[in-house]
C-alpha atoms as a PDB file:
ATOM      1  CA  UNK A   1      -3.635   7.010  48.875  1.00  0.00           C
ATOM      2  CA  UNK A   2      -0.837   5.286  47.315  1.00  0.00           C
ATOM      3  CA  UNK A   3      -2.773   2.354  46.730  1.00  0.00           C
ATOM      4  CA  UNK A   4      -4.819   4.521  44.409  1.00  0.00           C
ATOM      5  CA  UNK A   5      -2.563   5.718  42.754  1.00  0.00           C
ATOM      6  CA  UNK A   6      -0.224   2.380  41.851  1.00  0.00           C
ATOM      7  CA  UNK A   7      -4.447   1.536  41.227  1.00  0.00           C
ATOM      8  CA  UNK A   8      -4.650   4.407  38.615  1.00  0.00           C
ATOM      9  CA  UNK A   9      -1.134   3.486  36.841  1.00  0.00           C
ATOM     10  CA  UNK A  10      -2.157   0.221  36.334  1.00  0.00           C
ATOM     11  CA  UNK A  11      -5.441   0.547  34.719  1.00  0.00           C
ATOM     12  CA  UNK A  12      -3.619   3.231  32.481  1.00  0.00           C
ATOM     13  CA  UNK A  13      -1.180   0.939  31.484  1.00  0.00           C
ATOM     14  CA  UNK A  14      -4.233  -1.502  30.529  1.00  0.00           C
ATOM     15  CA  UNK A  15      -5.422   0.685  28.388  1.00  0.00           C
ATOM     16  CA  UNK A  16      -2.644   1.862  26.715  1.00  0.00           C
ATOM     17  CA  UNK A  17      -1.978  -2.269  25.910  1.00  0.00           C
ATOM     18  CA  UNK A  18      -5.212  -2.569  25.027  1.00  0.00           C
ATOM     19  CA  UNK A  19      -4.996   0.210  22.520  1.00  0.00           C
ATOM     20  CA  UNK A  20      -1.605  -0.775  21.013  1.00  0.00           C
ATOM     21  CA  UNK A  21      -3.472  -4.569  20.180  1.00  0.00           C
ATOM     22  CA  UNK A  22      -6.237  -2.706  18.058  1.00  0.00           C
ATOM     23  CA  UNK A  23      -3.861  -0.798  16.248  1.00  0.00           C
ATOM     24  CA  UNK A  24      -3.357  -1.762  12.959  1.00  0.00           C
ATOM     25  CA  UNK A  25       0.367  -1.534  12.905  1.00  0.00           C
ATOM     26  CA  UNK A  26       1.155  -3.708  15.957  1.00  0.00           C
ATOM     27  CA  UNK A  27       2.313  -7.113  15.160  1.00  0.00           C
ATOM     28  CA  UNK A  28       0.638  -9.296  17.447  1.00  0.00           C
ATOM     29  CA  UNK A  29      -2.592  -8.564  15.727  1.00  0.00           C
ATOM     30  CA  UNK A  30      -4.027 -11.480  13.504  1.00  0.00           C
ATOM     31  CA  UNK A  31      -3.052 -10.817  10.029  1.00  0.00           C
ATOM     32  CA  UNK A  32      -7.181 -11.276   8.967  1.00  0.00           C
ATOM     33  CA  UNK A  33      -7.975  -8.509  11.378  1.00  0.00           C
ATOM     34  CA  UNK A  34      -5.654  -5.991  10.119  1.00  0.00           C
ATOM     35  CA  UNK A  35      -6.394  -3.196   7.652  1.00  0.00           C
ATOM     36  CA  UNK A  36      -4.291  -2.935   5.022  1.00  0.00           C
ATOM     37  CA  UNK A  37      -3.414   0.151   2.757  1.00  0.00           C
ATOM     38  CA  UNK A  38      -2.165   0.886  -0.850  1.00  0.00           C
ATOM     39  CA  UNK A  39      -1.160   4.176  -1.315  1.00  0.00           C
ATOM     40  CA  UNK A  40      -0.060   5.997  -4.964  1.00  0.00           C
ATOM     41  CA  UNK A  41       1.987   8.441  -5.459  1.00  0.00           C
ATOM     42  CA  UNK A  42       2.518  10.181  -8.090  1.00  0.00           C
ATOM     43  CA  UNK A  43       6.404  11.629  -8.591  1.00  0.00           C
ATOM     44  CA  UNK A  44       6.057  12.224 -12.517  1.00  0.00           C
ATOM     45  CA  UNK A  45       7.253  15.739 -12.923  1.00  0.00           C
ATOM     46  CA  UNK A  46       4.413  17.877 -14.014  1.00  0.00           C
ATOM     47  CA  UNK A  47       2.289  15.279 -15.594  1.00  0.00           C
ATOM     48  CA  UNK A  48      -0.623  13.326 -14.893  1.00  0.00           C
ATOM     49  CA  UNK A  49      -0.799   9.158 -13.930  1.00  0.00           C
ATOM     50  CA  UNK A  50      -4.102   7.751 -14.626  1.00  0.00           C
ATOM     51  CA  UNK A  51      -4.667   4.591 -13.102  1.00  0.00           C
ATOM     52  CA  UNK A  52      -7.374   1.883 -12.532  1.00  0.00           C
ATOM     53  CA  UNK A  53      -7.641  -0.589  -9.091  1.00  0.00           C
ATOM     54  CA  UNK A  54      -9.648  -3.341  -8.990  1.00  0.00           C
ATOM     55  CA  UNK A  55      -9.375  -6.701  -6.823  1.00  0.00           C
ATOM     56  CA  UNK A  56     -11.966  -9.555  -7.629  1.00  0.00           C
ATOM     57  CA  UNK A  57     -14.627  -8.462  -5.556  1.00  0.00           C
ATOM     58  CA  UNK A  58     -14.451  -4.210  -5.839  1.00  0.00           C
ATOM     59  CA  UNK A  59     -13.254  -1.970  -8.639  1.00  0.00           C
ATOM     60  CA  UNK A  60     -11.583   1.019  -7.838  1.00  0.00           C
ATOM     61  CA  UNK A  61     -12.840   3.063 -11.260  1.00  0.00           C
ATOM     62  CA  UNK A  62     -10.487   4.761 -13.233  1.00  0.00           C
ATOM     63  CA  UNK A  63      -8.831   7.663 -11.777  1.00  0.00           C
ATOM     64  CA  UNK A  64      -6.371   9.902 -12.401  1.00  0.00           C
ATOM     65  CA  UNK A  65      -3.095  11.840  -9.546  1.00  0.00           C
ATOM     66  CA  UNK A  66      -1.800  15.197 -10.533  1.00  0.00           C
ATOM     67  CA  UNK A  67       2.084  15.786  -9.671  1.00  0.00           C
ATOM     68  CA  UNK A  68       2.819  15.282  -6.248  1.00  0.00           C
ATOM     69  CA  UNK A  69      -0.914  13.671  -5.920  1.00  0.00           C
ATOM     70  CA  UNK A  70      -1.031  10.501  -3.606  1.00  0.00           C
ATOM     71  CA  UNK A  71      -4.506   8.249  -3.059  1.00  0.00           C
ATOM     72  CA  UNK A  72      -4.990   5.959  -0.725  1.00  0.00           C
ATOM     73  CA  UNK A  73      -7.528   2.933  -0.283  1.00  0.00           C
ATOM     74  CA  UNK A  74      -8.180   0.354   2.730  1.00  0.00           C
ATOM     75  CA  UNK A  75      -9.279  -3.111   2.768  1.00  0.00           C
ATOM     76  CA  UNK A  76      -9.422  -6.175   5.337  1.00  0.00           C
ATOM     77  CA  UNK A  77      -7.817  -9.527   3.650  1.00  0.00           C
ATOM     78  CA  UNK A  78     -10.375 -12.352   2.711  1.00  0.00           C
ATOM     79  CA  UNK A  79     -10.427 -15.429   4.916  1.00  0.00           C
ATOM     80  CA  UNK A  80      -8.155 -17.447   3.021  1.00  0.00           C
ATOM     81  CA  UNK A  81      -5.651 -14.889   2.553  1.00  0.00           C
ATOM     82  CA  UNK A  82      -6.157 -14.480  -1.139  1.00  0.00           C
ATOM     83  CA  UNK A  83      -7.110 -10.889  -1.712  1.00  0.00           C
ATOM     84  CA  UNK A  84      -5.276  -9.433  -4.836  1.00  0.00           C
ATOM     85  CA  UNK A  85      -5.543  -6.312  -6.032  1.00  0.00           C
ATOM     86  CA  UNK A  86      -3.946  -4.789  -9.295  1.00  0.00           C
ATOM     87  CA  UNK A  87      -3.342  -1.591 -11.344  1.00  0.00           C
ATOM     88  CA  UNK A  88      -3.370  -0.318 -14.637  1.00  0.00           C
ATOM     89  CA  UNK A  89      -1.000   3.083 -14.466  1.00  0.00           C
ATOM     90  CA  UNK A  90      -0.425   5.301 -17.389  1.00  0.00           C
ATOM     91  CA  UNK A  91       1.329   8.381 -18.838  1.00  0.00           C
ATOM     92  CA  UNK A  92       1.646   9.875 -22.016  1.00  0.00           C
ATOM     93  CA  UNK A  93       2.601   6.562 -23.935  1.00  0.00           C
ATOM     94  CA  UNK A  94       3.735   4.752 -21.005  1.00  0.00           C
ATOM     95  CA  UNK A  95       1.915   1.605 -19.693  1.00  0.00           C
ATOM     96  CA  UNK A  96       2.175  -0.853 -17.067  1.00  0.00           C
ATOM     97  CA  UNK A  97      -0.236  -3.388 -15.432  1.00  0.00           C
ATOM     98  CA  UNK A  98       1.156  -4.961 -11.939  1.00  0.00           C
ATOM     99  CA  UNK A  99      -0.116  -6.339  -8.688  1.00  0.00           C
ATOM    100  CA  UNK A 100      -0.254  -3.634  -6.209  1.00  0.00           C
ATOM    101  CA  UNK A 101      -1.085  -6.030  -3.424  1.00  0.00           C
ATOM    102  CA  UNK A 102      -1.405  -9.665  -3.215  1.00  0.00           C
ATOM    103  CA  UNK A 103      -2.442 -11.327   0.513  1.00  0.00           C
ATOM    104  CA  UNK A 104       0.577 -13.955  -0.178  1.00  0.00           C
ATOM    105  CA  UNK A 105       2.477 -13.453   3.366  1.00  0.00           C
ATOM    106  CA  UNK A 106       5.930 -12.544   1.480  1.00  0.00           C
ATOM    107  CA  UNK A 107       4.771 -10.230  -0.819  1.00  0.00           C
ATOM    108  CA  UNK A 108       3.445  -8.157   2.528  1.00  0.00           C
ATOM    109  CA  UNK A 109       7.201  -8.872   4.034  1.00  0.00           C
ATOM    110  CA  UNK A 110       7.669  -6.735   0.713  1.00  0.00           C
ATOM    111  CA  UNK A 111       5.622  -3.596   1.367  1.00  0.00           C
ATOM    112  CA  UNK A 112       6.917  -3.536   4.672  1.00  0.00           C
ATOM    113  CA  UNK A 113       3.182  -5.052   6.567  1.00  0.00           C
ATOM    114  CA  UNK A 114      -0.024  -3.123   6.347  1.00  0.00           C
ATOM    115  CA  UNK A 115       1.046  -0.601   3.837  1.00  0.00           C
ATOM    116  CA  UNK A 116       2.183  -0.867  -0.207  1.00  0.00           C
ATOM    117  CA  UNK A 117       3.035   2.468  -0.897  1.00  0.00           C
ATOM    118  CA  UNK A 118       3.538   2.592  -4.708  1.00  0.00           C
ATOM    119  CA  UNK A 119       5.368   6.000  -6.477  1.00  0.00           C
ATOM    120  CA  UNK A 120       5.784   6.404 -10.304  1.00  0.00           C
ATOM    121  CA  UNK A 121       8.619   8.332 -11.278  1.00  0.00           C
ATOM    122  CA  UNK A 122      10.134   9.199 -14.490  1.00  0.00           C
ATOM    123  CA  UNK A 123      12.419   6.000 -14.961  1.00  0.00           C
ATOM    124  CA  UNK A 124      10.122   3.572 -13.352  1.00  0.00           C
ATOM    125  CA  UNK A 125       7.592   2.220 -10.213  1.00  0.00           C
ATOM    126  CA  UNK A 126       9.135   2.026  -6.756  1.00  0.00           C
ATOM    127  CA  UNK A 127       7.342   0.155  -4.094  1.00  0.00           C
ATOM    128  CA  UNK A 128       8.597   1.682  -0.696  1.00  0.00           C
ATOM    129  CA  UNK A 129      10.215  -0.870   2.197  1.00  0.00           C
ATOM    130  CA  UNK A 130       9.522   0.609   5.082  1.00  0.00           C
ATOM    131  CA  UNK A 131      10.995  -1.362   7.241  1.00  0.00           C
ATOM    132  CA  UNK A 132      14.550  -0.263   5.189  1.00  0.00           C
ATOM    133  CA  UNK A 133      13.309   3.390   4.784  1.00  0.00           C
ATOM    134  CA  UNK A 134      13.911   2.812   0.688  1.00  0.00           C
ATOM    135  CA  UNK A 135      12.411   2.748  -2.662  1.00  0.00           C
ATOM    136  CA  UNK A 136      12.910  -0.195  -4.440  1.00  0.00           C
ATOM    137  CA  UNK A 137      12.200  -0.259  -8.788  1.00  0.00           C
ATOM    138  CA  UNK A 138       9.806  -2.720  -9.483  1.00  0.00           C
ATOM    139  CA  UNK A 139       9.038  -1.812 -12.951  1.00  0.00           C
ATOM    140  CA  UNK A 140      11.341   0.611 -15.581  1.00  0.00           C
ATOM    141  CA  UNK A 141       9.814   3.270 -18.181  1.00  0.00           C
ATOM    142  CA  UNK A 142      12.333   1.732 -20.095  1.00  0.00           C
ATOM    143  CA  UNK A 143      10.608  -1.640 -20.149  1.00  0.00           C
ATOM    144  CA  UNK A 144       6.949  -0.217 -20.411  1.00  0.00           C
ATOM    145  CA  UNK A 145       8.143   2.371 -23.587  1.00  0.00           C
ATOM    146  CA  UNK A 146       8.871  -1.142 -24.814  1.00  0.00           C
ATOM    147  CA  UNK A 147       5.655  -2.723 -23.661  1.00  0.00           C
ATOM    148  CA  UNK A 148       3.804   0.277 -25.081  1.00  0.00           C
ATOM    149  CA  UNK A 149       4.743   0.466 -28.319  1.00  0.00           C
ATOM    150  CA  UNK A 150       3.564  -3.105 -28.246  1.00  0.00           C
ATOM    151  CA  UNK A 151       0.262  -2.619 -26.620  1.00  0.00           C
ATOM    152  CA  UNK A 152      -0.510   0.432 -29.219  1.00  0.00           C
END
């Protein structure tokens, strides 16, 4: 009987392993096999972001987030590591055009792994560090009101 049941702890233990090394968040899995996630969020109080994804191989179309709005979209890095994708956000005559994900291993260190999670907010673009629980600016309104009346 108590061979059983050390029998029964062990094969639960298996799978619970074997379920952590599909998950997409534990480390030990292959970089290439991973999903990864951008995720927008938009913190503009009371006003729309429109915004357009689009990598080299699939375009996201042109959306748009209310307030307090977030999107999300998933994606598997290309063999070589490469895969880029980029956004075009705007509001009312703000405008700003950055990577939102680039398969370079140090820009991933920046999002924290797996997930960019991107939030506009009245003074700027924050990409979230998870791994320090923080939102660090990446681009300022101040820059794009700048860059806008440029661009118009």
């Amino acid at each position: 009987m108590e061979q059983r049941i050390i029998s029964q702890f062990y094969c639960f233990v298996l799978v619970l392993l074997f379920g952590f090394c599909l998950s997409s968040s534990f480390t030990l899995v292959p970089w290439e096999l991973r999903k990864h996630y951008v995720r927008i969020v938009n913190n503009l109080n009371n006003k729309p972001l429109n915004y357009h994804c689009k990598s080299g191989d699939d375009d996201l179309g042109l959306k748009t987030l209310q307030f307090k709005e977030e999107w999300e979209f998933s994606f598997h890095l290309n063999i070589r590591d490469t895969t880029l994708f980029y956004c075009y956000f705007s509001y009312e005559n703000f405008h700003a055009a950055f990577v939102a994900f680039n398969g370079d291993p140090d820009h991933r260190l920046d999002c924290g792994g797996d997930h960019c999670i991107w939030t506009a907010q009245e003074d700027g673009f924050y990409l979230y560090q998870i791994k320090h629980n923080e939102n660090v600016s990446h681009v300022s309104c101040t820059i794009l009101a700048i860059a806008s009346f440029f661009i118009l």
